[in-house]
PDB file of N, CA and C in Angstrom:
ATOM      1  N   UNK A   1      99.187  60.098  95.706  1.00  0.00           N
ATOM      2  CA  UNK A   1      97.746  60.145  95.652  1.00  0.00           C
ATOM      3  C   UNK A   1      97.243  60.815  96.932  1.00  0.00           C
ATOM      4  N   UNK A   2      96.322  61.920  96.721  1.00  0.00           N
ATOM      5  CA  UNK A   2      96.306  62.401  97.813  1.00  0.00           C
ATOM      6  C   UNK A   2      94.918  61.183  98.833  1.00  0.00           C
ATOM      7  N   UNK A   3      94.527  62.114  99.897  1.00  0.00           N
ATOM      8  CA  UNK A   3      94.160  61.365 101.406  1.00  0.00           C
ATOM      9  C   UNK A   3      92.413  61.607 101.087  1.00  0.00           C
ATOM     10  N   UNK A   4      91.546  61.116 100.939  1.00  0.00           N
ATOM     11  CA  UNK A   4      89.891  61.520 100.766  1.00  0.00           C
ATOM     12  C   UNK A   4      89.624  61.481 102.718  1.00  0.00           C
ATOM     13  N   UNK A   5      89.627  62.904 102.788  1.00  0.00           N
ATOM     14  CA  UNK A   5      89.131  63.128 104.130  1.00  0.00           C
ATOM     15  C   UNK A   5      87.507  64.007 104.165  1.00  0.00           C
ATOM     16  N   UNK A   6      86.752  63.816 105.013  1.00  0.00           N
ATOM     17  CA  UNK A   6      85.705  64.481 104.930  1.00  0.00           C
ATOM     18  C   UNK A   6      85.142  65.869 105.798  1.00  0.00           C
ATOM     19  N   UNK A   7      86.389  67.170 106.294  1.00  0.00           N
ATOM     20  CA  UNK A   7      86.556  67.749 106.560  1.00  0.00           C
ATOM     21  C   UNK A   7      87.593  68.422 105.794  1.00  0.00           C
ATOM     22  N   UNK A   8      86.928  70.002 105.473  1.00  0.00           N
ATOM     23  CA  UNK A   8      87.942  71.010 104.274  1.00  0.00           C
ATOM     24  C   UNK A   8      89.291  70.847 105.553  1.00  0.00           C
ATOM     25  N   UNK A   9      90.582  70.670 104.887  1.00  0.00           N
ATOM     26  CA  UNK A   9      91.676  70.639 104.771  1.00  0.00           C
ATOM     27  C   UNK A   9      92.448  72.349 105.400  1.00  0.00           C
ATOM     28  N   UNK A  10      93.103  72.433 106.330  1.00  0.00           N
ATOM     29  CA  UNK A  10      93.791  73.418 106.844  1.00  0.00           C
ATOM     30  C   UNK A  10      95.328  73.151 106.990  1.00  0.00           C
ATOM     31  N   UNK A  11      95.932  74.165 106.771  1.00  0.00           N
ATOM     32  CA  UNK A  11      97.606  74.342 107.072  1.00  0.00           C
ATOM     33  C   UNK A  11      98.237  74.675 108.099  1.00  0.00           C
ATOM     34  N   UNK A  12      99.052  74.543 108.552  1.00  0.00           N
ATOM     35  CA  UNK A  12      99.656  74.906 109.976  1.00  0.00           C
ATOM     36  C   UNK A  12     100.642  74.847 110.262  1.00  0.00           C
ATOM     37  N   UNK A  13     101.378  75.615 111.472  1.00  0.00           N
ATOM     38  CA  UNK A  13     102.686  75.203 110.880  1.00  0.00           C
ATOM     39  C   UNK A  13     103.057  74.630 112.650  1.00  0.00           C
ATOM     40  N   UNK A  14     104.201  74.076 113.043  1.00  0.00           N
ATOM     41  CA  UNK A  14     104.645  73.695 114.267  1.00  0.00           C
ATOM     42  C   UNK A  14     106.062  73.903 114.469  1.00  0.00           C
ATOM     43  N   UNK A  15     106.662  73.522 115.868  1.00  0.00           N
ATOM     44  CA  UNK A  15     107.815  73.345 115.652  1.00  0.00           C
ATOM     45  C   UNK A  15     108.773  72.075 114.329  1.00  0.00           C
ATOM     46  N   UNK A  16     107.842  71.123 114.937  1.00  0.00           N
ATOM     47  CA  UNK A  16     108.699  70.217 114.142  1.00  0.00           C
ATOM     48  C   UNK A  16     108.119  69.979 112.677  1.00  0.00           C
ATOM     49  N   UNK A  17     107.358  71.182 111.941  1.00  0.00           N
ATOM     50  CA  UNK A  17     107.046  71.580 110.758  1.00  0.00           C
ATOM     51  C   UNK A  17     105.823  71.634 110.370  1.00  0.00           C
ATOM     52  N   UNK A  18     105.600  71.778 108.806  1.00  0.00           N
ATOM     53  CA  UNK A  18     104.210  72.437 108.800  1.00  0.00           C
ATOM     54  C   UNK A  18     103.570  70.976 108.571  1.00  0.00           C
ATOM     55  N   UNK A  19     102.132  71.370 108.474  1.00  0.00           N
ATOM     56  CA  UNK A  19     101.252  69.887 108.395  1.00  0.00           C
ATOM     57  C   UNK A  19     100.099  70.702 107.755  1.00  0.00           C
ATOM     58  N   UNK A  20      99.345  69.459 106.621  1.00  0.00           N
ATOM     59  CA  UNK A  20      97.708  69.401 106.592  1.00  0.00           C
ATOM     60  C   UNK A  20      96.850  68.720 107.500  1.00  0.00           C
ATOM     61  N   UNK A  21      95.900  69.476 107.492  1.00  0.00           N
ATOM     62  CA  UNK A  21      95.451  68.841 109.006  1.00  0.00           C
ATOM     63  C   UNK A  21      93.986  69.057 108.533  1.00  0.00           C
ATOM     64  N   UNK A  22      93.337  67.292 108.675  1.00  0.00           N
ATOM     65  CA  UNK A  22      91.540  67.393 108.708  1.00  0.00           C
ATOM     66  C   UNK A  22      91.137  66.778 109.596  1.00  0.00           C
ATOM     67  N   UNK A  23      90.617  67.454 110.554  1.00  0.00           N
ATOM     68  CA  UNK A  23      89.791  66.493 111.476  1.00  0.00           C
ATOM     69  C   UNK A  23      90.952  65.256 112.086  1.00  0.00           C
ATOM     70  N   UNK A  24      91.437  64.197 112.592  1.00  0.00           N
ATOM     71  CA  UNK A  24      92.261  63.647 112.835  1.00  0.00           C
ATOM     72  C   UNK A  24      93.147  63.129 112.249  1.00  0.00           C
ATOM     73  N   UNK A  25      92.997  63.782 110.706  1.00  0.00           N
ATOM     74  CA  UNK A  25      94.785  63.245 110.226  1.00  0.00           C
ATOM     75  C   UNK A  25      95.067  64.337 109.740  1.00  0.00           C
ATOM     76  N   UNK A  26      96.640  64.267 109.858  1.00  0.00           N
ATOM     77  CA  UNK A  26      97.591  65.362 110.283  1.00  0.00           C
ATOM     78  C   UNK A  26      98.362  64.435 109.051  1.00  0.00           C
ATOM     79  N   UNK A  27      98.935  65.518 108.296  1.00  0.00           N
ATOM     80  CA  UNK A  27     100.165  64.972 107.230  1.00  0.00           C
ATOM     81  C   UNK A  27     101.491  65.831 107.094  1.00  0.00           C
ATOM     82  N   UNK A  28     102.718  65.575 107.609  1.00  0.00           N
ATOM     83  CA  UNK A  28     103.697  66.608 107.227  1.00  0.00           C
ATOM     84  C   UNK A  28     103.816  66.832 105.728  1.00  0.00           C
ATOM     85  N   UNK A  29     103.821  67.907 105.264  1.00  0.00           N
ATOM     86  CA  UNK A  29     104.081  68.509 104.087  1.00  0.00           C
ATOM     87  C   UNK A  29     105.432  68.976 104.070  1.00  0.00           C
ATOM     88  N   UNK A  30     106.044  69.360 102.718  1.00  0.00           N
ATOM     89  CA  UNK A  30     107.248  70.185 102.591  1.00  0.00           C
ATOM     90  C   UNK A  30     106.861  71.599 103.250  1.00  0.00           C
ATOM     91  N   UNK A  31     107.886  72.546 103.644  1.00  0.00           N
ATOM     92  CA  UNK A  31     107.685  73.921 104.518  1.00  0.00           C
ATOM     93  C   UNK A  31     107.230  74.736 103.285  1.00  0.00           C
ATOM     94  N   UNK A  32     107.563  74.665 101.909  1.00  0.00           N
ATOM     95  CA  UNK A  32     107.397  75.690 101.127  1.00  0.00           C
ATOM     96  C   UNK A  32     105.827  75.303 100.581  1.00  0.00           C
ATOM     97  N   UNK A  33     104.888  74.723 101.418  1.00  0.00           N
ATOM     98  CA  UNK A  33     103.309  74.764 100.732  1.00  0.00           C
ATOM     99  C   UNK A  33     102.205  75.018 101.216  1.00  0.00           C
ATOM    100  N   UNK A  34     101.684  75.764  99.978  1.00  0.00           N
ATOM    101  CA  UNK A  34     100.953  77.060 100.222  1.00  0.00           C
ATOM    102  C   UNK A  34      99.866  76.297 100.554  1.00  0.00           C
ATOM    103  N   UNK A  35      98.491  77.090 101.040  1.00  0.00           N
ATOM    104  CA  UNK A  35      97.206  76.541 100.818  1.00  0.00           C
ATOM    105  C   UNK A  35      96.279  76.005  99.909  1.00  0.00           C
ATOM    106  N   UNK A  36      96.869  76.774  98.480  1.00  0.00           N
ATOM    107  CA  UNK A  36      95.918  76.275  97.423  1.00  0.00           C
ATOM    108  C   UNK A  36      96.985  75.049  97.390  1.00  0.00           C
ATOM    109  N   UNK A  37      98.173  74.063  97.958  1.00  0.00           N
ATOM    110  CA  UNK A  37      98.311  73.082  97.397  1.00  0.00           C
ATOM    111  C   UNK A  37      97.963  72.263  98.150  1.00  0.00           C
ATOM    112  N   UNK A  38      97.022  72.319  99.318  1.00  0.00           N
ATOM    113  CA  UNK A  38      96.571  71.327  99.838  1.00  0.00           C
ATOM    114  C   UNK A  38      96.022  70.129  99.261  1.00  0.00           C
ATOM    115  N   UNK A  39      95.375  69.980  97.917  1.00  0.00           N
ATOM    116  CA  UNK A  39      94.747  69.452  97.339  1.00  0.00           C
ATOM    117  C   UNK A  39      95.663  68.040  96.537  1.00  0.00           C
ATOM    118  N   UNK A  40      97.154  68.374  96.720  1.00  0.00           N
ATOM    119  CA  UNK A  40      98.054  67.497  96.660  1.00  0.00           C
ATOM    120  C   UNK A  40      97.653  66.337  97.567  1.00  0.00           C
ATOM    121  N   UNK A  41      97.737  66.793  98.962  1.00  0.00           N
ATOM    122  CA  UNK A  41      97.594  65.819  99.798  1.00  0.00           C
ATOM    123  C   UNK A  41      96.329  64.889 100.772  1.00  0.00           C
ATOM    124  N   UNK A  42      95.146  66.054 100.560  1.00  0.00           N
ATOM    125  CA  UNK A  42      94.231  66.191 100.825  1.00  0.00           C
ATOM    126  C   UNK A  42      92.809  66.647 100.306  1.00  0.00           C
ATOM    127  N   UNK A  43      91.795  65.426  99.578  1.00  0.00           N
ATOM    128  CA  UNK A  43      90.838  66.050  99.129  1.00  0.00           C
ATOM    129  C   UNK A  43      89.544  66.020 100.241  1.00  0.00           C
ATOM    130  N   UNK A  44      88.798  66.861 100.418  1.00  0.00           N
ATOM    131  CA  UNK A  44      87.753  66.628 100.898  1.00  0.00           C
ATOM    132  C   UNK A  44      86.286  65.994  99.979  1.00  0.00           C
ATOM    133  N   UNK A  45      86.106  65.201 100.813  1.00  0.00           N
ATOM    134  CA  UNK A  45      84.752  64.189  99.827  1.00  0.00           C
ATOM    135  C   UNK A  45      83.853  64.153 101.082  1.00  0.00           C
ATOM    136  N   UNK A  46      82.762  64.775 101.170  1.00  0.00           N
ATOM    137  CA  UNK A  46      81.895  64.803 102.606  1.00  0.00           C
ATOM    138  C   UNK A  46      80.831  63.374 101.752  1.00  0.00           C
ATOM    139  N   UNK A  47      80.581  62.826 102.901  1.00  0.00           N
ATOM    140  CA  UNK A  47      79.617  61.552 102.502  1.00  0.00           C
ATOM    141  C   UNK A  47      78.350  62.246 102.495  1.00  0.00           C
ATOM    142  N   UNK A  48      77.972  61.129 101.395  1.00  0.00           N
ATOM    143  CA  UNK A  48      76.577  61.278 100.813  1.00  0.00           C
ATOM    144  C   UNK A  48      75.018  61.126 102.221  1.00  0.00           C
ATOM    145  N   UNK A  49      74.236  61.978 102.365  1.00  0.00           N
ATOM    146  CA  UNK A  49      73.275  62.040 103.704  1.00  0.00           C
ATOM    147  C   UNK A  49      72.020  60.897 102.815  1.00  0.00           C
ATOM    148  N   UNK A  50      71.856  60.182 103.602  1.00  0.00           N
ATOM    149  CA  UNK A  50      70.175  59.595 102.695  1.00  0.00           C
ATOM    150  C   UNK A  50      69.522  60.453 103.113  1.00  0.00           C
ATOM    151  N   UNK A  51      68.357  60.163 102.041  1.00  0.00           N
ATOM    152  CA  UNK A  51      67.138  61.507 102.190  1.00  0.00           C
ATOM    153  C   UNK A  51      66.256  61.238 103.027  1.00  0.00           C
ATOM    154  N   UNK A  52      66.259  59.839 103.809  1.00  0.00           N
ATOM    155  CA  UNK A  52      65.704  59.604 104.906  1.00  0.00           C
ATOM    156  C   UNK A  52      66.136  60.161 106.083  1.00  0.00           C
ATOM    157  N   UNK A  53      67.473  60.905 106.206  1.00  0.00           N
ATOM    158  CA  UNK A  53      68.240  60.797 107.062  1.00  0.00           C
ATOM    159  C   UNK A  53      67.051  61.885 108.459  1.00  0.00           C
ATOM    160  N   UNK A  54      67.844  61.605 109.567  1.00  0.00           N
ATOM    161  CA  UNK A  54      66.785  62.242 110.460  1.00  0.00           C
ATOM    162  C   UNK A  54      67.412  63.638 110.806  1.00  0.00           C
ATOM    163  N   UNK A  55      66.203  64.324 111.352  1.00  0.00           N
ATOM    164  CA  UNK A  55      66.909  66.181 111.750  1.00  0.00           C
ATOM    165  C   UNK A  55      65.873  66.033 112.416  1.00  0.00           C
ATOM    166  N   UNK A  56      66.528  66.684 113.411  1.00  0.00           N
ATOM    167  CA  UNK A  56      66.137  67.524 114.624  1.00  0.00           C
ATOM    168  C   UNK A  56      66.684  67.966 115.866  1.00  0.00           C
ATOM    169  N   UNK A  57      66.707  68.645 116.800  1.00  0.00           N
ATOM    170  CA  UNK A  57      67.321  69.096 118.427  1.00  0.00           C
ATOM    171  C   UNK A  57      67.019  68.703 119.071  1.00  0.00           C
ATOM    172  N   UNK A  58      67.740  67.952 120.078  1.00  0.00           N
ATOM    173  CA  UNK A  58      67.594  67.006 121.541  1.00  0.00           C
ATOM    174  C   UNK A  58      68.412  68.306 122.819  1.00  0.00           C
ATOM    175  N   UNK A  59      68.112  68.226 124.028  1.00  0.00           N
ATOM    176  CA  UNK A  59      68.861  68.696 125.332  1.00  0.00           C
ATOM    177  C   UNK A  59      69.461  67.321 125.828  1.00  0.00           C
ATOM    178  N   UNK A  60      70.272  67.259 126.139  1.00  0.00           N
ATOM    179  CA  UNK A  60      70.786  65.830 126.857  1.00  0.00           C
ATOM    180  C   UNK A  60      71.398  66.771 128.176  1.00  0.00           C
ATOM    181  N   UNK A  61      70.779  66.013 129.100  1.00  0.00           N
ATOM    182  CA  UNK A  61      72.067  66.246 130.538  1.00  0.00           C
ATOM    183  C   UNK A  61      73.087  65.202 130.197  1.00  0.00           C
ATOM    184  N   UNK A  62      74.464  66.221 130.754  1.00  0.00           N
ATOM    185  CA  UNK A  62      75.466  65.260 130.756  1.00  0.00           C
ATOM    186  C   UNK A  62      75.808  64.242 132.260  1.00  0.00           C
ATOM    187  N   UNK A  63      76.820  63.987 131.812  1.00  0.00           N
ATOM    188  CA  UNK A  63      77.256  63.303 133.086  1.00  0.00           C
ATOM    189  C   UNK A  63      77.359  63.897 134.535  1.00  0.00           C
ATOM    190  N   UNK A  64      77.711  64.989 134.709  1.00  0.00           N
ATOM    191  CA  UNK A  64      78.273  66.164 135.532  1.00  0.00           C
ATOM    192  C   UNK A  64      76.652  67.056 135.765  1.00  0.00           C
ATOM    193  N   UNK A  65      75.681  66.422 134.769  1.00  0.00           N
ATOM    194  CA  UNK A  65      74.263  67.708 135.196  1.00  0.00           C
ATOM    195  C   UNK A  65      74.337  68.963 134.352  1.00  0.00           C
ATOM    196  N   UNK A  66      75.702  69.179 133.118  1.00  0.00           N
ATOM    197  CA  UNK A  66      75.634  70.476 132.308  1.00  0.00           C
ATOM    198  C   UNK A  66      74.582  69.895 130.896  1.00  0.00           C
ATOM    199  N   UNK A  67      73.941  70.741 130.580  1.00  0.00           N
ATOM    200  CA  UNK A  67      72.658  70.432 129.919  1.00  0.00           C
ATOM    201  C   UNK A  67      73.428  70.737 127.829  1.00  0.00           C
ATOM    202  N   UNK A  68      73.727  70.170 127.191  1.00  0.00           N
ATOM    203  CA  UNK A  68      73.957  70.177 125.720  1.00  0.00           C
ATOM    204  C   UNK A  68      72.962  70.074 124.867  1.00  0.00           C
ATOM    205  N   UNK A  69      73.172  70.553 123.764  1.00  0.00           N
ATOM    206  CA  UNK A  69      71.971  70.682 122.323  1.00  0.00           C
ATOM    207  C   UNK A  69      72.785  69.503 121.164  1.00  0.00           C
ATOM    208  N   UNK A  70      72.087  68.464 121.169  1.00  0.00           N
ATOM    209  CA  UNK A  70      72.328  67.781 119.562  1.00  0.00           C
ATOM    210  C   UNK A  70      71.566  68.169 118.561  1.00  0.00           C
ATOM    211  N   UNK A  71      72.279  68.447 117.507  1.00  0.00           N
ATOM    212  CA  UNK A  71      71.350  68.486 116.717  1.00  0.00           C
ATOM    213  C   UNK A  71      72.005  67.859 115.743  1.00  0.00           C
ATOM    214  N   UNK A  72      70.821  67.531 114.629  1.00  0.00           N
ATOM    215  CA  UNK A  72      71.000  66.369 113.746  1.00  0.00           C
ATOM    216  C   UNK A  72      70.333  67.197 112.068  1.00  0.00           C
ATOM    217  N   UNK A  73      70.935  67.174 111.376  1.00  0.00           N
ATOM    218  CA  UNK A  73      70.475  67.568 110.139  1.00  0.00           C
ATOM    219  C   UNK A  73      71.030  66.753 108.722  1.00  0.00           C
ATOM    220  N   UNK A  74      70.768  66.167 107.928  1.00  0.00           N
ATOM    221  CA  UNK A  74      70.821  65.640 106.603  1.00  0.00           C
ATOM    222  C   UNK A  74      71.715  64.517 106.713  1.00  0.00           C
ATOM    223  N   UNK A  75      70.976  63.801 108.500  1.00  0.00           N
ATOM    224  CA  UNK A  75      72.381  63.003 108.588  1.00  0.00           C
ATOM    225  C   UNK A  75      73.540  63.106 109.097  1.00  0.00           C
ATOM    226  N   UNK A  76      73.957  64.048 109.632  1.00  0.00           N
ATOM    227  CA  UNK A  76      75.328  64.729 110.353  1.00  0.00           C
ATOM    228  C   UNK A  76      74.699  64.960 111.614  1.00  0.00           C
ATOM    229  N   UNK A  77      75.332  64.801 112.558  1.00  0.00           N
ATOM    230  CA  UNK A  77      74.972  65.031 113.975  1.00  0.00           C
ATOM    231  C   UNK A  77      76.050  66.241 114.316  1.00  0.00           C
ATOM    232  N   UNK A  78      75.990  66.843 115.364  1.00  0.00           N
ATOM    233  CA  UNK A  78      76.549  67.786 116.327  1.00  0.00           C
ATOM    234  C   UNK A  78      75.902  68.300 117.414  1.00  0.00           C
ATOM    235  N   UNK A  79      77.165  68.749 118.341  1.00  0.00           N
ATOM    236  CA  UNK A  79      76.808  68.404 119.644  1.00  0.00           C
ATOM    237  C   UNK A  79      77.500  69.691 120.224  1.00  0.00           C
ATOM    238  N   UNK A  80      76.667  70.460 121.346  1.00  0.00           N
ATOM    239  CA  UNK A  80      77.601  71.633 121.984  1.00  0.00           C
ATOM    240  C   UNK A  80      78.569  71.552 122.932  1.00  0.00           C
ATOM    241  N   UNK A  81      79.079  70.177 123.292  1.00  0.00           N
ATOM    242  CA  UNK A  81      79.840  69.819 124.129  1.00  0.00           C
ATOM    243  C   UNK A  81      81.280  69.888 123.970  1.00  0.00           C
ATOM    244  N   UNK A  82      82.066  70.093 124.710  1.00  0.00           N
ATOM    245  CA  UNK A  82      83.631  70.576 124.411  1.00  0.00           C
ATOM    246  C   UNK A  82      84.272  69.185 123.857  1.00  0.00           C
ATOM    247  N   UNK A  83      83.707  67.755 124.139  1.00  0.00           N
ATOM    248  CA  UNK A  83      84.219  66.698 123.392  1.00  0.00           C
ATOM    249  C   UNK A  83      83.949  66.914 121.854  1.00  0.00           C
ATOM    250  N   UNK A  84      82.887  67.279 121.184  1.00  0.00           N
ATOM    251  CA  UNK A  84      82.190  67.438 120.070  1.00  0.00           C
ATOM    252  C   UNK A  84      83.669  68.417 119.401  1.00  0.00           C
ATOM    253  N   UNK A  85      83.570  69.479 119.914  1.00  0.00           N
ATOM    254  CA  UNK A  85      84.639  70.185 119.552  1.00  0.00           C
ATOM    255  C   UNK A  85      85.663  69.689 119.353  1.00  0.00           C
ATOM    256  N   UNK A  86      86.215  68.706 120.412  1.00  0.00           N
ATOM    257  CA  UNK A  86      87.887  68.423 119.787  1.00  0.00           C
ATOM    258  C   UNK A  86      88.029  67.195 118.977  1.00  0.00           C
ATOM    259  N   UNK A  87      86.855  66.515 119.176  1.00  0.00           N
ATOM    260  CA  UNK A  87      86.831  64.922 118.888  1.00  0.00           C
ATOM    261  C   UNK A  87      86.182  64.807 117.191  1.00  0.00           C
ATOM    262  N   UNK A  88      85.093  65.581 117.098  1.00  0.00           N
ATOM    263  CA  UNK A  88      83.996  65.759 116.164  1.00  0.00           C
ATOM    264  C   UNK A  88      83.045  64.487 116.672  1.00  0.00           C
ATOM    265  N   UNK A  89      82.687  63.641 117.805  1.00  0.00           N
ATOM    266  CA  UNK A  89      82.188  62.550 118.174  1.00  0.00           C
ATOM    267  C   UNK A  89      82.030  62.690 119.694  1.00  0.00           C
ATOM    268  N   UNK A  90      81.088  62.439 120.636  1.00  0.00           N
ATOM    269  CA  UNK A  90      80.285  62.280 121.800  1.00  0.00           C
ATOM    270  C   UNK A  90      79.534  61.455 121.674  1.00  0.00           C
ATOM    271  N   UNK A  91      79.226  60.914 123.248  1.00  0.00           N
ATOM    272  CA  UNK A  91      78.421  60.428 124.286  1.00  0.00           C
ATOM    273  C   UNK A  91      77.099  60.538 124.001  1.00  0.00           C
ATOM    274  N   UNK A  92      76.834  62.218 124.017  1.00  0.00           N
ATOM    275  CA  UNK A  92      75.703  62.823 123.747  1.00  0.00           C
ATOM    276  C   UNK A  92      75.058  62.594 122.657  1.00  0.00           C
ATOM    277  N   UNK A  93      75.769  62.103 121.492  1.00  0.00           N
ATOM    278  CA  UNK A  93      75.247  61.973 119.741  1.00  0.00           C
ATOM    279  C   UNK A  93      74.686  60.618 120.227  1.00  0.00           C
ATOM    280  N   UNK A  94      75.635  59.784 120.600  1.00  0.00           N
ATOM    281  CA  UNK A  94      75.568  58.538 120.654  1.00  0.00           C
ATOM    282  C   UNK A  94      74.017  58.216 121.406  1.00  0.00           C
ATOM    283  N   UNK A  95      73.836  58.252 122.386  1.00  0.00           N
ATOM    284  CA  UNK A  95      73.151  58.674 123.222  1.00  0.00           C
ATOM    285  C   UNK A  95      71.638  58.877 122.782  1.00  0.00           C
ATOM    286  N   UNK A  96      71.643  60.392 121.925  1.00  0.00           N
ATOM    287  CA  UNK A  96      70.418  60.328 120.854  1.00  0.00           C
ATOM    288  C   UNK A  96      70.093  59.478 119.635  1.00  0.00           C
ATOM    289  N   UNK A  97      71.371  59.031 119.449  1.00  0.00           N
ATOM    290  CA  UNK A  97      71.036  58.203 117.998  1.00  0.00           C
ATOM    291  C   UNK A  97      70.467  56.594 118.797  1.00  0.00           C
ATOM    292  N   UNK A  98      70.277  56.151 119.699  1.00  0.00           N
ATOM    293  CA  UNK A  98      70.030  55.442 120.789  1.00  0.00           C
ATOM    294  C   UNK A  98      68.607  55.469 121.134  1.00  0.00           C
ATOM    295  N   UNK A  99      68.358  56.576 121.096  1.00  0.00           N
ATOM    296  CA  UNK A  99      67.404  56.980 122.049  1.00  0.00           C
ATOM    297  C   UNK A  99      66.369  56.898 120.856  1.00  0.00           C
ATOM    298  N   UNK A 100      66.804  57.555 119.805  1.00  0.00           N
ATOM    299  CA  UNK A 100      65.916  57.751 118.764  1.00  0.00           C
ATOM    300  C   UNK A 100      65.990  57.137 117.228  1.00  0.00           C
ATOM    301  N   UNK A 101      65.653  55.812 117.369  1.00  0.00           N
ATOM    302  CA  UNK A 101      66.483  54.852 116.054  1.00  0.00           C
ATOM    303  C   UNK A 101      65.877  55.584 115.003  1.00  0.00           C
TER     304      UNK A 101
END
């Protein structure tokens, strides 16, 4: 049964073999699979946004004084910060969702 992750699904390969990979889970696969069989192991199901949900752009200073953009749309937050990038989660989200119930 495959994995309900909420990030589209990528292939890759490593030394110690190939993997599907969403957002923080990583699955070894057999070496012989292609991309369209990701769907074996990995579906993407993005969660449902309420229609209340909030949008809009915040500046946050960070810790260090470098100045970031949140922004918030249909319910999904993001953040220009290099944690945002590797993590998909910050300080900074946190922070605004805090600031602004």
């Amino acid at each position: 049964m495959p994995v309900k992750v909420d990030q589209p699904p990528l292939l890759s390969d490593f030394p110690s073999g190939r993997y599907a990979i969403s957002g923080n889970v990583w699955i070894k696969v057999p070496d012989d699979t292609a991309f369209a069989d990701l769907d074996r192991y990995m579906v993407c199901e993005r969660p449902e946004s309420p229609s209340n949900a909030p949008g809009g752009v915040w500046a946050v200073v960070g810790s260090k004084g470098a100045s970031y953009t949140v922004r918030a749309s249909k319910g999904r937050y993001t953040c220009s910060c290099p944690g945002f990038g590797w993590r998909r989660k910050c300080k900074h989200i946190e922070q605004v969702k805090k600031e602004n119930p």
